[in-house]
PDB file of N, CA and C in Angstrom:
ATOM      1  N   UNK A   1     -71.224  20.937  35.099  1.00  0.00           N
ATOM      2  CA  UNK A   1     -71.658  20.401  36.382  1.00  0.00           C
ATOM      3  C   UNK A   1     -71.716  21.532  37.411  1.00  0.00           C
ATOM      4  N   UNK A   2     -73.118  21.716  38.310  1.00  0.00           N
ATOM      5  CA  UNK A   2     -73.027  22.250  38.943  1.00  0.00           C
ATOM      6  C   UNK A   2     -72.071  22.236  40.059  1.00  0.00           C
ATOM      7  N   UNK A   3     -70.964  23.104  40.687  1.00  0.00           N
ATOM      8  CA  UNK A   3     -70.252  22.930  42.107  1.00  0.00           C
ATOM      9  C   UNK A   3     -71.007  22.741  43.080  1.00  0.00           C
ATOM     10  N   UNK A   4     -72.241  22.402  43.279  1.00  0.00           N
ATOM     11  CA  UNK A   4     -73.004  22.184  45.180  1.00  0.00           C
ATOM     12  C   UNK A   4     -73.599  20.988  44.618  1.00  0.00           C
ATOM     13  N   UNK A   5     -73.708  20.627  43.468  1.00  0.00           N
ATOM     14  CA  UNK A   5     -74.678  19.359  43.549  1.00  0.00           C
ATOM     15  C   UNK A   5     -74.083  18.596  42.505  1.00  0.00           C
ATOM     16  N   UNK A   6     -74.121  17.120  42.661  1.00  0.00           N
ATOM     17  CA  UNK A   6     -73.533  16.155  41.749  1.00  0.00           C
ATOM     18  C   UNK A   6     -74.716  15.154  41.258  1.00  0.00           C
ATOM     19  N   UNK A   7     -74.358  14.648  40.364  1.00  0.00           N
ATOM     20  CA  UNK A   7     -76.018  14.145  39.983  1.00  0.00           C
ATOM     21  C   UNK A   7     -75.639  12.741  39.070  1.00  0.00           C
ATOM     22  N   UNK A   8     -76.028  11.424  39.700  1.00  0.00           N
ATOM     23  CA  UNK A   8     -75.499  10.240  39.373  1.00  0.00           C
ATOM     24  C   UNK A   8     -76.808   9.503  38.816  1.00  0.00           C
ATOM     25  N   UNK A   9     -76.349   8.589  37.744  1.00  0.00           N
ATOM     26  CA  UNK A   9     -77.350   8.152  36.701  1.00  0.00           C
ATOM     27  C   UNK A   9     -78.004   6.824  37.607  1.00  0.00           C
ATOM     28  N   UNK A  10     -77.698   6.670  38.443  1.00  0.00           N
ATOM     29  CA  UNK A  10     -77.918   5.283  38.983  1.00  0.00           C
ATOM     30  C   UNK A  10     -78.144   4.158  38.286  1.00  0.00           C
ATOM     31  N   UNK A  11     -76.476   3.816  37.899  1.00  0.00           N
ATOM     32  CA  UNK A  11     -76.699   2.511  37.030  1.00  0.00           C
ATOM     33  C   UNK A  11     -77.100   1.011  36.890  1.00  0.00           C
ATOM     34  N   UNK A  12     -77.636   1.197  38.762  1.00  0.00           N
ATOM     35  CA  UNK A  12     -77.995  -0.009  39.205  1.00  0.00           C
ATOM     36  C   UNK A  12     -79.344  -0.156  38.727  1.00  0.00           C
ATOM     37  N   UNK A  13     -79.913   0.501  38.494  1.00  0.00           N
ATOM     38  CA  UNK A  13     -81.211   0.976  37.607  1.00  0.00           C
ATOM     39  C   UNK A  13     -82.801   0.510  38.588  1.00  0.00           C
ATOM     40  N   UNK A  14     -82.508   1.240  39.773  1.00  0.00           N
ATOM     41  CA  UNK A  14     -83.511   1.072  41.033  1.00  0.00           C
ATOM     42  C   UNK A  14     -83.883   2.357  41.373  1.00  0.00           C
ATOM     43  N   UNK A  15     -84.285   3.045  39.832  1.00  0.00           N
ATOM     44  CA  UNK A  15     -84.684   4.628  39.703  1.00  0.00           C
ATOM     45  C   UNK A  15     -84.171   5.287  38.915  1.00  0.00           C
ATOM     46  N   UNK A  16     -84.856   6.545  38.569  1.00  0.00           N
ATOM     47  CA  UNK A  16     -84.137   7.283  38.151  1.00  0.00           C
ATOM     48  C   UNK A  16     -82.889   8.058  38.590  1.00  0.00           C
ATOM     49  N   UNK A  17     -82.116   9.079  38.428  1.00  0.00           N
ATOM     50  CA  UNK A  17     -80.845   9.757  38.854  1.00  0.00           C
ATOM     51  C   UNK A  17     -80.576  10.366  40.178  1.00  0.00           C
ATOM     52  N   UNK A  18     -80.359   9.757  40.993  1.00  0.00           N
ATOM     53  CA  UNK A  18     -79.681  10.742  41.860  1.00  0.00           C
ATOM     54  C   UNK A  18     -78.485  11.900  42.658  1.00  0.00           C
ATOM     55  N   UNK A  19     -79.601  13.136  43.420  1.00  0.00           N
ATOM     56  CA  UNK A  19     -78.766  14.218  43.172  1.00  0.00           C
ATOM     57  C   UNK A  19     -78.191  13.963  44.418  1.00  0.00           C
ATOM     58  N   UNK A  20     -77.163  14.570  44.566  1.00  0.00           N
ATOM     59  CA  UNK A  20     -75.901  14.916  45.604  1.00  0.00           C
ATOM     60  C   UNK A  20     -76.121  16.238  45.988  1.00  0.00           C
ATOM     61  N   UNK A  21     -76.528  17.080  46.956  1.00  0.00           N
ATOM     62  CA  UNK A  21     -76.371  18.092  47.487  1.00  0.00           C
ATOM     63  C   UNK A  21     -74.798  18.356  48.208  1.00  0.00           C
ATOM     64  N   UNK A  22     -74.059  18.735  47.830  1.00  0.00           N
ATOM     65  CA  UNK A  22     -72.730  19.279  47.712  1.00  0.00           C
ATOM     66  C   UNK A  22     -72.473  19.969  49.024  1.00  0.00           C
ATOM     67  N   UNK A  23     -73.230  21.104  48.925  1.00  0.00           N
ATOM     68  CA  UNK A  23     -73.533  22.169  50.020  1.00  0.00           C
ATOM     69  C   UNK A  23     -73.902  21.036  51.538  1.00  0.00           C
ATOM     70  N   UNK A  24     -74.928  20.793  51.089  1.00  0.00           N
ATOM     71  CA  UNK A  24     -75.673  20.203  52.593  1.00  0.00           C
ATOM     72  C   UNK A  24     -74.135  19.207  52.954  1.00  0.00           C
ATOM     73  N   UNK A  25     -74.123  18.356  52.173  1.00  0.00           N
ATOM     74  CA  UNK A  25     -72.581  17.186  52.793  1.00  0.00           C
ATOM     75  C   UNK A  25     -71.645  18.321  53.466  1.00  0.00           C
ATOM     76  N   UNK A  26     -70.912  19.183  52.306  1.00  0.00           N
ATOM     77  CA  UNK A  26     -70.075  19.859  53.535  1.00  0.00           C
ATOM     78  C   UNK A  26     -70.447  20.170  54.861  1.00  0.00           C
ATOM     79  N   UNK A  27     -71.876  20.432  54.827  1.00  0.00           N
ATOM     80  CA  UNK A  27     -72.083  21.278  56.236  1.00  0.00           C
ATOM     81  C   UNK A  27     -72.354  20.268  57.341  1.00  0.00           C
ATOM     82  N   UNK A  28     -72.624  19.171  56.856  1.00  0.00           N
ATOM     83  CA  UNK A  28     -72.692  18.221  57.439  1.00  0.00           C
ATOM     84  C   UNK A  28     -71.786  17.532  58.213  1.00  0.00           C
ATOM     85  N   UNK A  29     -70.254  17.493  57.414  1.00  0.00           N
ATOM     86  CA  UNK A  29     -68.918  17.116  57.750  1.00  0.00           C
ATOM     87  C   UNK A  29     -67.971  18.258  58.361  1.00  0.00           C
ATOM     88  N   UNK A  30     -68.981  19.298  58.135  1.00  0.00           N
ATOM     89  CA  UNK A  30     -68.055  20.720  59.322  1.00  0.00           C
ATOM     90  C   UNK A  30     -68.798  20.287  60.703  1.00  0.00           C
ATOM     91  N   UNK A  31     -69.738  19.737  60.767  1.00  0.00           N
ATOM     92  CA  UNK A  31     -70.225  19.691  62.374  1.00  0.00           C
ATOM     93  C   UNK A  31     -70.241  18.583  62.803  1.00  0.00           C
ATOM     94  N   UNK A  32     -69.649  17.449  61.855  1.00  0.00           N
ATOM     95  CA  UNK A  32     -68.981  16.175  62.244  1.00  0.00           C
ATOM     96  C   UNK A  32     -67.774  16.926  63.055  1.00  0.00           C
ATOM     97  N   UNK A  33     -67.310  17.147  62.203  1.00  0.00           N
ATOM     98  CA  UNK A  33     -65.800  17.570  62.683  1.00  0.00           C
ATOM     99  C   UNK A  33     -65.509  18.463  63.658  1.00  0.00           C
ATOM    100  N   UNK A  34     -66.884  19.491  64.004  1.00  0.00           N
ATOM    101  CA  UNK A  34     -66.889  20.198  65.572  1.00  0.00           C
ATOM    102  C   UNK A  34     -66.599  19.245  66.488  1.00  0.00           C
ATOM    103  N   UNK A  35     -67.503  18.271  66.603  1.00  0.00           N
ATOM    104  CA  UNK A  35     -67.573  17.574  67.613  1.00  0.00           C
ATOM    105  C   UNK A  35     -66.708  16.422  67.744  1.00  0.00           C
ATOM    106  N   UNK A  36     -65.926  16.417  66.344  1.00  0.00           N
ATOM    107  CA  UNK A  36     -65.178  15.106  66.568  1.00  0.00           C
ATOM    108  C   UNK A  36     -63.423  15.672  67.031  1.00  0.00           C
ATOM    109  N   UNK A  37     -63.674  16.248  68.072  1.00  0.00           N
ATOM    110  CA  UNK A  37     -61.539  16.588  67.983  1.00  0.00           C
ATOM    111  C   UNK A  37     -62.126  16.955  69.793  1.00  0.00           C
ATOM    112  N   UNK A  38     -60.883  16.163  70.374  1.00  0.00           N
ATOM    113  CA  UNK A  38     -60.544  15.336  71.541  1.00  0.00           C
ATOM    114  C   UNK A  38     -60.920  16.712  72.584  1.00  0.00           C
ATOM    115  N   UNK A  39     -60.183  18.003  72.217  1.00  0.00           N
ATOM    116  CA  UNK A  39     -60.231  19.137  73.053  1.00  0.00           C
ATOM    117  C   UNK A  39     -61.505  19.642  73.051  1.00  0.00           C
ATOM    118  N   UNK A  40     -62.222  19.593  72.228  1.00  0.00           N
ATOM    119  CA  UNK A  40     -63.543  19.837  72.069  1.00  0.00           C
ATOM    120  C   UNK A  40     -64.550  18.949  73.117  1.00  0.00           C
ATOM    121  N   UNK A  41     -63.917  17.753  72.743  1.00  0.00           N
ATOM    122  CA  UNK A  41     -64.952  16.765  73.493  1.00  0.00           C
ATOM    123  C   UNK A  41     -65.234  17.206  75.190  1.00  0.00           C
ATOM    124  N   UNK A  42     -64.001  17.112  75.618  1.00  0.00           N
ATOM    125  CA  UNK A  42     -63.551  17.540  76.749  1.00  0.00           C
ATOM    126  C   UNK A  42     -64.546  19.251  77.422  1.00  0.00           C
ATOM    127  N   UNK A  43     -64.424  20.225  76.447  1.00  0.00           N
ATOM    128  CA  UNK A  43     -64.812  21.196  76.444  1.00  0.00           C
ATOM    129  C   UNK A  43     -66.405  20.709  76.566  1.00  0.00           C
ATOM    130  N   UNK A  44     -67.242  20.157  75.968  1.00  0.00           N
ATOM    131  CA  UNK A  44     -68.431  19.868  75.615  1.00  0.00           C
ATOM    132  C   UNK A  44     -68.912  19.218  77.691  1.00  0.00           C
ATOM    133  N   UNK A  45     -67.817  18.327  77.987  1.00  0.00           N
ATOM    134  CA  UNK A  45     -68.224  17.526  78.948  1.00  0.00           C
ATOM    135  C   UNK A  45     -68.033  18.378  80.488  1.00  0.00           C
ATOM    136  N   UNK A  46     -66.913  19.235  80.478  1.00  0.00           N
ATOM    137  CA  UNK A  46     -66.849  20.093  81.653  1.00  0.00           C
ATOM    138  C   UNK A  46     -68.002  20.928  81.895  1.00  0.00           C
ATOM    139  N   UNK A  47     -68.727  21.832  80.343  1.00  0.00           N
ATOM    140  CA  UNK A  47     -69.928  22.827  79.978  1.00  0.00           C
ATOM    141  C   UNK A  47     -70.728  21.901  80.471  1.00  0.00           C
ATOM    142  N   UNK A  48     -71.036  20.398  80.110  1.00  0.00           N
ATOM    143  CA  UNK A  48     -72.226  19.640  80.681  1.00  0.00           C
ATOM    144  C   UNK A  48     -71.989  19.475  82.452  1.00  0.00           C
ATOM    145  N   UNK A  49     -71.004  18.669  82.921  1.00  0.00           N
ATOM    146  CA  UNK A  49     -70.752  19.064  84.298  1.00  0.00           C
ATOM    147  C   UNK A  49     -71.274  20.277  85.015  1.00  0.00           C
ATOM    148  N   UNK A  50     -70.832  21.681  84.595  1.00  0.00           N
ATOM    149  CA  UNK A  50     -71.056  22.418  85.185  1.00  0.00           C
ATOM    150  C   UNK A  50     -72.624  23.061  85.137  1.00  0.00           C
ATOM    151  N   UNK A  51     -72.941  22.612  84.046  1.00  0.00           N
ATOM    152  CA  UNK A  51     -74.470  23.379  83.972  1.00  0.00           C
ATOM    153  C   UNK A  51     -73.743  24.216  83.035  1.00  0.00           C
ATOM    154  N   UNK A  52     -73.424  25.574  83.234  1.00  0.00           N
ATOM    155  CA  UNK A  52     -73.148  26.399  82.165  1.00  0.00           C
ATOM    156  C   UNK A  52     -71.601  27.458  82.926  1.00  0.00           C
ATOM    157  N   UNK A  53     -70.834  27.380  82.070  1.00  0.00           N
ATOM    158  CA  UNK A  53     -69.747  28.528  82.568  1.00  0.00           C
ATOM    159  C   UNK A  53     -69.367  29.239  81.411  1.00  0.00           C
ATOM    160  N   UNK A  54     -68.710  30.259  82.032  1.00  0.00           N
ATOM    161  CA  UNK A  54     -67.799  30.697  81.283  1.00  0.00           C
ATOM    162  C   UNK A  54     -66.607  30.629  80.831  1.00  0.00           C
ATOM    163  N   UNK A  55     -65.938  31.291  79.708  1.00  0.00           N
ATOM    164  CA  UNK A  55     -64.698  31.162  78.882  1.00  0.00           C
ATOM    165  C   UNK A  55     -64.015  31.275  79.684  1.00  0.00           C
ATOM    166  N   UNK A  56     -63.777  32.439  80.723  1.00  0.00           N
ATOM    167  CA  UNK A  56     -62.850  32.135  81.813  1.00  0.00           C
ATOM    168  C   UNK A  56     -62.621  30.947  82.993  1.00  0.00           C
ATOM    169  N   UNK A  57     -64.174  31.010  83.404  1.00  0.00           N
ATOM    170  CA  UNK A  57     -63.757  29.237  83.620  1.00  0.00           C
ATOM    171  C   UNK A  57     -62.872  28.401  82.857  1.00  0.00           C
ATOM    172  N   UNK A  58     -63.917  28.169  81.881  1.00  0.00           N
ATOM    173  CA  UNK A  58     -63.554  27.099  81.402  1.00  0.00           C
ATOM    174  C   UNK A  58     -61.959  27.206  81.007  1.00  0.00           C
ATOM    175  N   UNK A  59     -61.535  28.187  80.720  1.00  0.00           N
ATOM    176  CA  UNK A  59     -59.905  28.098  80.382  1.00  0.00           C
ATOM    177  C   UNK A  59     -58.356  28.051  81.365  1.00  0.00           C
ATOM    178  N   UNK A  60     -59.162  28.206  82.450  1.00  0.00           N
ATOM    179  CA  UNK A  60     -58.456  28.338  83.685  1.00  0.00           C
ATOM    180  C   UNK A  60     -58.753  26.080  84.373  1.00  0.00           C
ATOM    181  N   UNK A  61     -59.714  25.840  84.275  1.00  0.00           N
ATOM    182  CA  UNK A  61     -60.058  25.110  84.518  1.00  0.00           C
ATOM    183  C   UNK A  61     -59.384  23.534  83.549  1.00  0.00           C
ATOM    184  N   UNK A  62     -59.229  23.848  81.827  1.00  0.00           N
ATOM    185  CA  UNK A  62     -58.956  23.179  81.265  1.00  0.00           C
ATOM    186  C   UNK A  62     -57.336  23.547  80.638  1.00  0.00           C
ATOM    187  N   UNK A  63     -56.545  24.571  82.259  1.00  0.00           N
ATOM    188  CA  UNK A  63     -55.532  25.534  81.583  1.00  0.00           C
ATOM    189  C   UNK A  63     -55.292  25.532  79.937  1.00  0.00           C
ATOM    190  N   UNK A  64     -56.088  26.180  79.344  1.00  0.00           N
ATOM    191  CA  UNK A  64     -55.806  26.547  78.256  1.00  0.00           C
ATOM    192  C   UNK A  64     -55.162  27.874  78.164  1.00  0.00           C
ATOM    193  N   UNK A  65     -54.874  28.275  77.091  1.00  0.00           N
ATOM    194  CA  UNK A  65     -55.112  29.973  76.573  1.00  0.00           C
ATOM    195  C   UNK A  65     -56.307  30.413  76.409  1.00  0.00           C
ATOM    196  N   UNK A  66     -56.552  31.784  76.685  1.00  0.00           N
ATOM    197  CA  UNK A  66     -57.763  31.990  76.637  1.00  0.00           C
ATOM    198  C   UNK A  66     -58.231  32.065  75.029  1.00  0.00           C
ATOM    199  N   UNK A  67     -57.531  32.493  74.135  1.00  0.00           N
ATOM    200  CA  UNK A  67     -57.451  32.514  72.847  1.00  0.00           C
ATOM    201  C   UNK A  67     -57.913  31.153  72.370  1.00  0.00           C
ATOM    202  N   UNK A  68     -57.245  29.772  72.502  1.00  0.00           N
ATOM    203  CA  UNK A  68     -57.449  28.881  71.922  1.00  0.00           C
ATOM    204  C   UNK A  68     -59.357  28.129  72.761  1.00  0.00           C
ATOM    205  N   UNK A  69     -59.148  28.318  73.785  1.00  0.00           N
ATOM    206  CA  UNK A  69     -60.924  28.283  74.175  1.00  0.00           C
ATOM    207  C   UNK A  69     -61.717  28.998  73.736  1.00  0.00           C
ATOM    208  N   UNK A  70     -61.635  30.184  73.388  1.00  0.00           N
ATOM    209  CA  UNK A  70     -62.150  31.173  72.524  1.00  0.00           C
ATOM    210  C   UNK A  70     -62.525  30.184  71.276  1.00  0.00           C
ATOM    211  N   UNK A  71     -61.496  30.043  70.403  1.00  0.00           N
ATOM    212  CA  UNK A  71     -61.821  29.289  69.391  1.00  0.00           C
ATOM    213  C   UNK A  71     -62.453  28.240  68.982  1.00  0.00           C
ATOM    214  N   UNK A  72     -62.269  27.094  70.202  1.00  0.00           N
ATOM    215  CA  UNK A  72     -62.572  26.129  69.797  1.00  0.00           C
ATOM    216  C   UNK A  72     -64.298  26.309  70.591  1.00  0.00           C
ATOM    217  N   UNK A  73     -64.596  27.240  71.151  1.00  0.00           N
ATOM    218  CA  UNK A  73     -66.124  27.243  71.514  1.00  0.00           C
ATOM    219  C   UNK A  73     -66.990  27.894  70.148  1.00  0.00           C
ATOM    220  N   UNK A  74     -66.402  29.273  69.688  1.00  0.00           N
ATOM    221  CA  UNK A  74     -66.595  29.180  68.340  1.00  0.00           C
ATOM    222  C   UNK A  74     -67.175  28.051  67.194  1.00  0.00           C
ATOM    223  N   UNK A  75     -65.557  27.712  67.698  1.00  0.00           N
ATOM    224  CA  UNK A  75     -66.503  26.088  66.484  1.00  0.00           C
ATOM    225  C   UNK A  75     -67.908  25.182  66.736  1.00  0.00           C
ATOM    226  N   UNK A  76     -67.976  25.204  68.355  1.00  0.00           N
ATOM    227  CA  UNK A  76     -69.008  24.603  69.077  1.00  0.00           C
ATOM    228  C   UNK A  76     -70.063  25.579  68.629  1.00  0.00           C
ATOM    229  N   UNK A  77     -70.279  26.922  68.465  1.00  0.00           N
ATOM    230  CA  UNK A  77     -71.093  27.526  68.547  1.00  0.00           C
ATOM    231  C   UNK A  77     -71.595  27.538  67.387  1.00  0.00           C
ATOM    232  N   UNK A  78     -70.774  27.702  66.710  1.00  0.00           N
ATOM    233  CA  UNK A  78     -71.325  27.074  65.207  1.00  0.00           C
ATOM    234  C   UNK A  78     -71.957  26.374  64.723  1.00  0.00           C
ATOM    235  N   UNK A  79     -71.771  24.905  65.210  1.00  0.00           N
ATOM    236  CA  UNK A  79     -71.836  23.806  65.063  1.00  0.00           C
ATOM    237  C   UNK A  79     -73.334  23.939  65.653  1.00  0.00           C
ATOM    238  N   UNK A  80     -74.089  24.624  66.402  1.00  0.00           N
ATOM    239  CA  UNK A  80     -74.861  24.202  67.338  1.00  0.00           C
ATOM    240  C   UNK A  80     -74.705  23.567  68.612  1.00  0.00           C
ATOM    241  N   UNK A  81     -73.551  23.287  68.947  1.00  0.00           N
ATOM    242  CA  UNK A  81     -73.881  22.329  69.922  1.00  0.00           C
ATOM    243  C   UNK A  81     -73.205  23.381  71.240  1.00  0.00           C
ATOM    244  N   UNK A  82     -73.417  24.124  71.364  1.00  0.00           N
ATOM    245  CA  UNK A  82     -73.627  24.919  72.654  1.00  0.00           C
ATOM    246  C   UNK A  82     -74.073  26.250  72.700  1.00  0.00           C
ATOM    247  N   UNK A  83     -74.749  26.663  73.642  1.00  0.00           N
ATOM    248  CA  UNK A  83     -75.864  28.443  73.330  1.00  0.00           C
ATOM    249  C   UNK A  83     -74.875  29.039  74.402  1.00  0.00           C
ATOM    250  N   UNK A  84     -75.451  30.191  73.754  1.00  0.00           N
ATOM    251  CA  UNK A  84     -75.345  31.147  74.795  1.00  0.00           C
ATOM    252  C   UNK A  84     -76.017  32.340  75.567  1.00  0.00           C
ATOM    253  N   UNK A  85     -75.203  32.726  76.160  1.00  0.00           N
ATOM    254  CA  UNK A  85     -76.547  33.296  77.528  1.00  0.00           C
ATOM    255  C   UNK A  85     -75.674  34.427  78.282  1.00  0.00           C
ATOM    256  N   UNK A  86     -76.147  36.053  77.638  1.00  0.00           N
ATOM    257  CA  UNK A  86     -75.246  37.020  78.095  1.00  0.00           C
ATOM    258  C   UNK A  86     -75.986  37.391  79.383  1.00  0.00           C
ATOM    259  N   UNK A  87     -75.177  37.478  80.621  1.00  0.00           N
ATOM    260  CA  UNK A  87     -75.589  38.142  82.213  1.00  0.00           C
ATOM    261  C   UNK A  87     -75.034  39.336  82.265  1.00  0.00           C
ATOM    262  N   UNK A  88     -74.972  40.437  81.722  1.00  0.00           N
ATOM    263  CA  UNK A  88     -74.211  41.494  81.927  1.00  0.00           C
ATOM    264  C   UNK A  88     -72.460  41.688  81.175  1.00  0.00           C
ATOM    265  N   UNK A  89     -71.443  41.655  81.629  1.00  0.00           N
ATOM    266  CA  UNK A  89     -70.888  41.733  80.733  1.00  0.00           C
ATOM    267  C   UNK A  89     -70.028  40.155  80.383  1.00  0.00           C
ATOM    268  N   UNK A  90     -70.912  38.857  81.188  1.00  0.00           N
ATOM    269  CA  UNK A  90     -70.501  37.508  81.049  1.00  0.00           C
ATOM    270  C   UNK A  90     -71.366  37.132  79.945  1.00  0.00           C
ATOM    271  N   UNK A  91     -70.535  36.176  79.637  1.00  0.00           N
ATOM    272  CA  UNK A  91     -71.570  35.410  78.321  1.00  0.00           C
ATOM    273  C   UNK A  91     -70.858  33.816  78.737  1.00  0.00           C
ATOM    274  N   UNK A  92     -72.318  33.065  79.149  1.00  0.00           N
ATOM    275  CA  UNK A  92     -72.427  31.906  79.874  1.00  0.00           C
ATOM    276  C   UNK A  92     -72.806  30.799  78.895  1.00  0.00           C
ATOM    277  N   UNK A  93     -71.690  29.820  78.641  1.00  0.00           N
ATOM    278  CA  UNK A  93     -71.763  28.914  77.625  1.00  0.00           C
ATOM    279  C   UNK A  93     -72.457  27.649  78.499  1.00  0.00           C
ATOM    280  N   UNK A  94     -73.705  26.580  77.306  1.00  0.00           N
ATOM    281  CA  UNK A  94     -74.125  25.771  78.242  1.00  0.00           C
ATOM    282  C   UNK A  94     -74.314  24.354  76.595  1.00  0.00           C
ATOM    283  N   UNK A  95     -74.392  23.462  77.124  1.00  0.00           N
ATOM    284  CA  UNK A  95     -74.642  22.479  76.313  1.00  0.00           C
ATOM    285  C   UNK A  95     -76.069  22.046  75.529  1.00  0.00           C
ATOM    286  N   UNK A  96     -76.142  22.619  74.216  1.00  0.00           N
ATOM    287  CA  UNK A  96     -77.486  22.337  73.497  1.00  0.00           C
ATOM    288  C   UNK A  96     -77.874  20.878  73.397  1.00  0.00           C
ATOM    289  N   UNK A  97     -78.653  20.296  74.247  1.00  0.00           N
ATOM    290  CA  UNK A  97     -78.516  18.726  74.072  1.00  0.00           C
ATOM    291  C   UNK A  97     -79.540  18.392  73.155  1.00  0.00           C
ATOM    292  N   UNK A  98     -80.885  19.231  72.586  1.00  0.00           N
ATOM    293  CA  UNK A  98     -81.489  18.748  71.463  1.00  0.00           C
ATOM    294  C   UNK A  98     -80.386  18.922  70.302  1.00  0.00           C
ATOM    295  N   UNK A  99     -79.633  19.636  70.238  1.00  0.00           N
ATOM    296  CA  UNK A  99     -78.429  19.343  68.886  1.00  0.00           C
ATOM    297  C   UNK A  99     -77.848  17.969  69.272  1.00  0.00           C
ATOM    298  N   UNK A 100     -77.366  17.459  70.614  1.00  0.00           N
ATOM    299  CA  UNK A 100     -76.461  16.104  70.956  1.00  0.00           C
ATOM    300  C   UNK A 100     -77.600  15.359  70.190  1.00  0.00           C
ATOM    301  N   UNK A 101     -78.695  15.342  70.521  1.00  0.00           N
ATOM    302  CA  UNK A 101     -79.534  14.187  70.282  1.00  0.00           C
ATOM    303  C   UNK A 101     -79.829  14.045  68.936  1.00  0.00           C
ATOM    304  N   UNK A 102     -80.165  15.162  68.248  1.00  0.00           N
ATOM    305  CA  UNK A 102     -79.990  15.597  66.252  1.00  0.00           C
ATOM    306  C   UNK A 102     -78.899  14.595  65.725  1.00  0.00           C
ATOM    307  N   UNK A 103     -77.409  15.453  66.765  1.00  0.00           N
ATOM    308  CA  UNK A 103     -76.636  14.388  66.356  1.00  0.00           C
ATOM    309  C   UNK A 103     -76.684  13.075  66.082  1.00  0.00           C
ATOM    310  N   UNK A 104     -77.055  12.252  67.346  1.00  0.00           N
ATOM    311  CA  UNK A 104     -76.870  10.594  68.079  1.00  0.00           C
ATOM    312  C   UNK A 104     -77.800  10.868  66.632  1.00  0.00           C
ATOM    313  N   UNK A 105     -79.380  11.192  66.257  1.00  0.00           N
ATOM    314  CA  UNK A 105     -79.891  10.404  65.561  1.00  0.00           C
ATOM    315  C   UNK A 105     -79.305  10.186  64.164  1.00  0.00           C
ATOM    316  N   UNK A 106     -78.629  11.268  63.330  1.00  0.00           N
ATOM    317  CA  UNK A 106     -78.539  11.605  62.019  1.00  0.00           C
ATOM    318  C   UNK A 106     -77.117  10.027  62.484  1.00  0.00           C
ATOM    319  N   UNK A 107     -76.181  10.185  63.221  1.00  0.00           N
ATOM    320  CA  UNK A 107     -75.193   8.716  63.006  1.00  0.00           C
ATOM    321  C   UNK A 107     -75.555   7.979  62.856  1.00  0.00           C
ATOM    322  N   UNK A 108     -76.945   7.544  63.740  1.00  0.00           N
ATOM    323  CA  UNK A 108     -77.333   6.230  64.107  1.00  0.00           C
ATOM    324  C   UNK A 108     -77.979   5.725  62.664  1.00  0.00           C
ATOM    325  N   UNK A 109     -78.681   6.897  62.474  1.00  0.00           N
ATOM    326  CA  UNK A 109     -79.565   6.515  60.439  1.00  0.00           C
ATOM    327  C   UNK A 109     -78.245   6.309  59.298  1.00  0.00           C
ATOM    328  N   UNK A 110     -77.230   7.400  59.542  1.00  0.00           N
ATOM    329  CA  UNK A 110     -76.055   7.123  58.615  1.00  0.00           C
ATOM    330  C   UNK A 110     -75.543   5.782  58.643  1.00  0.00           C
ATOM    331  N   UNK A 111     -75.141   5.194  60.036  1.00  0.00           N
ATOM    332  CA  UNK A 111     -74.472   3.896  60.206  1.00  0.00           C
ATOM    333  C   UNK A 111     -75.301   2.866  60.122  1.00  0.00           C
ATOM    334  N   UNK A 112     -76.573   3.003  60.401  1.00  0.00           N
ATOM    335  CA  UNK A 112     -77.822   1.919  60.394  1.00  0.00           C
ATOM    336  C   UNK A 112     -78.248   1.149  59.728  1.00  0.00           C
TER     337      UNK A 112
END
């Protein structure tokens, strides 16, 4: 068996076999999981408030460490769901809302 893809006989017999992309699900459930943890959320909604700030904002603002805002924008950045935008030696975080909306749709078809 391949490790990225799983491949089921469909015994309900409404087709032939279907494959499981392995790969795509994880990546799928890493950017569930960006967006799904409470400090994040928070982070996502101050960046929308403000239009766009920075890490120092934002960590002074949500007294964090600067370390752990560091990180968890990382994950955001990853994820897609926030760009960025260097002014010299600032780098200005802002909210990607065609990713929010990618999002809303891919739940709404999952849960639908």
């Amino acid at each position: 068996m391949n490790t990225y893809s799983l491949t089921l006989n469909n015994s309900q017999g409404t087709g032939g076999p279907v494959k499981i992309d392995l790969l795509n699900v994880k990546k799928a459930a890493m950017i569930l999981r960006a967006v799904n943890h409470k400090l994040r959320q928070q982070i996502l909604k101050l960046i929308d408030e403000e239009g766009k700030i920075t890490v120092t904002e934002l960590y002074v603002k949500l007294r964090l460490e600067q370390s752990v805002a560091s990180q968890h924008l990382a994950i955001l950045r990853k994820a897609g769901f926030v760009i960025t935008a260097r002014d010299g030696k600032f780098i200005h975080y802002s909210v990607n809302i065609n990713r929010i909306k990618e999002l809303n749709k891919f739940t709404d078809e999952l849960l639908g």
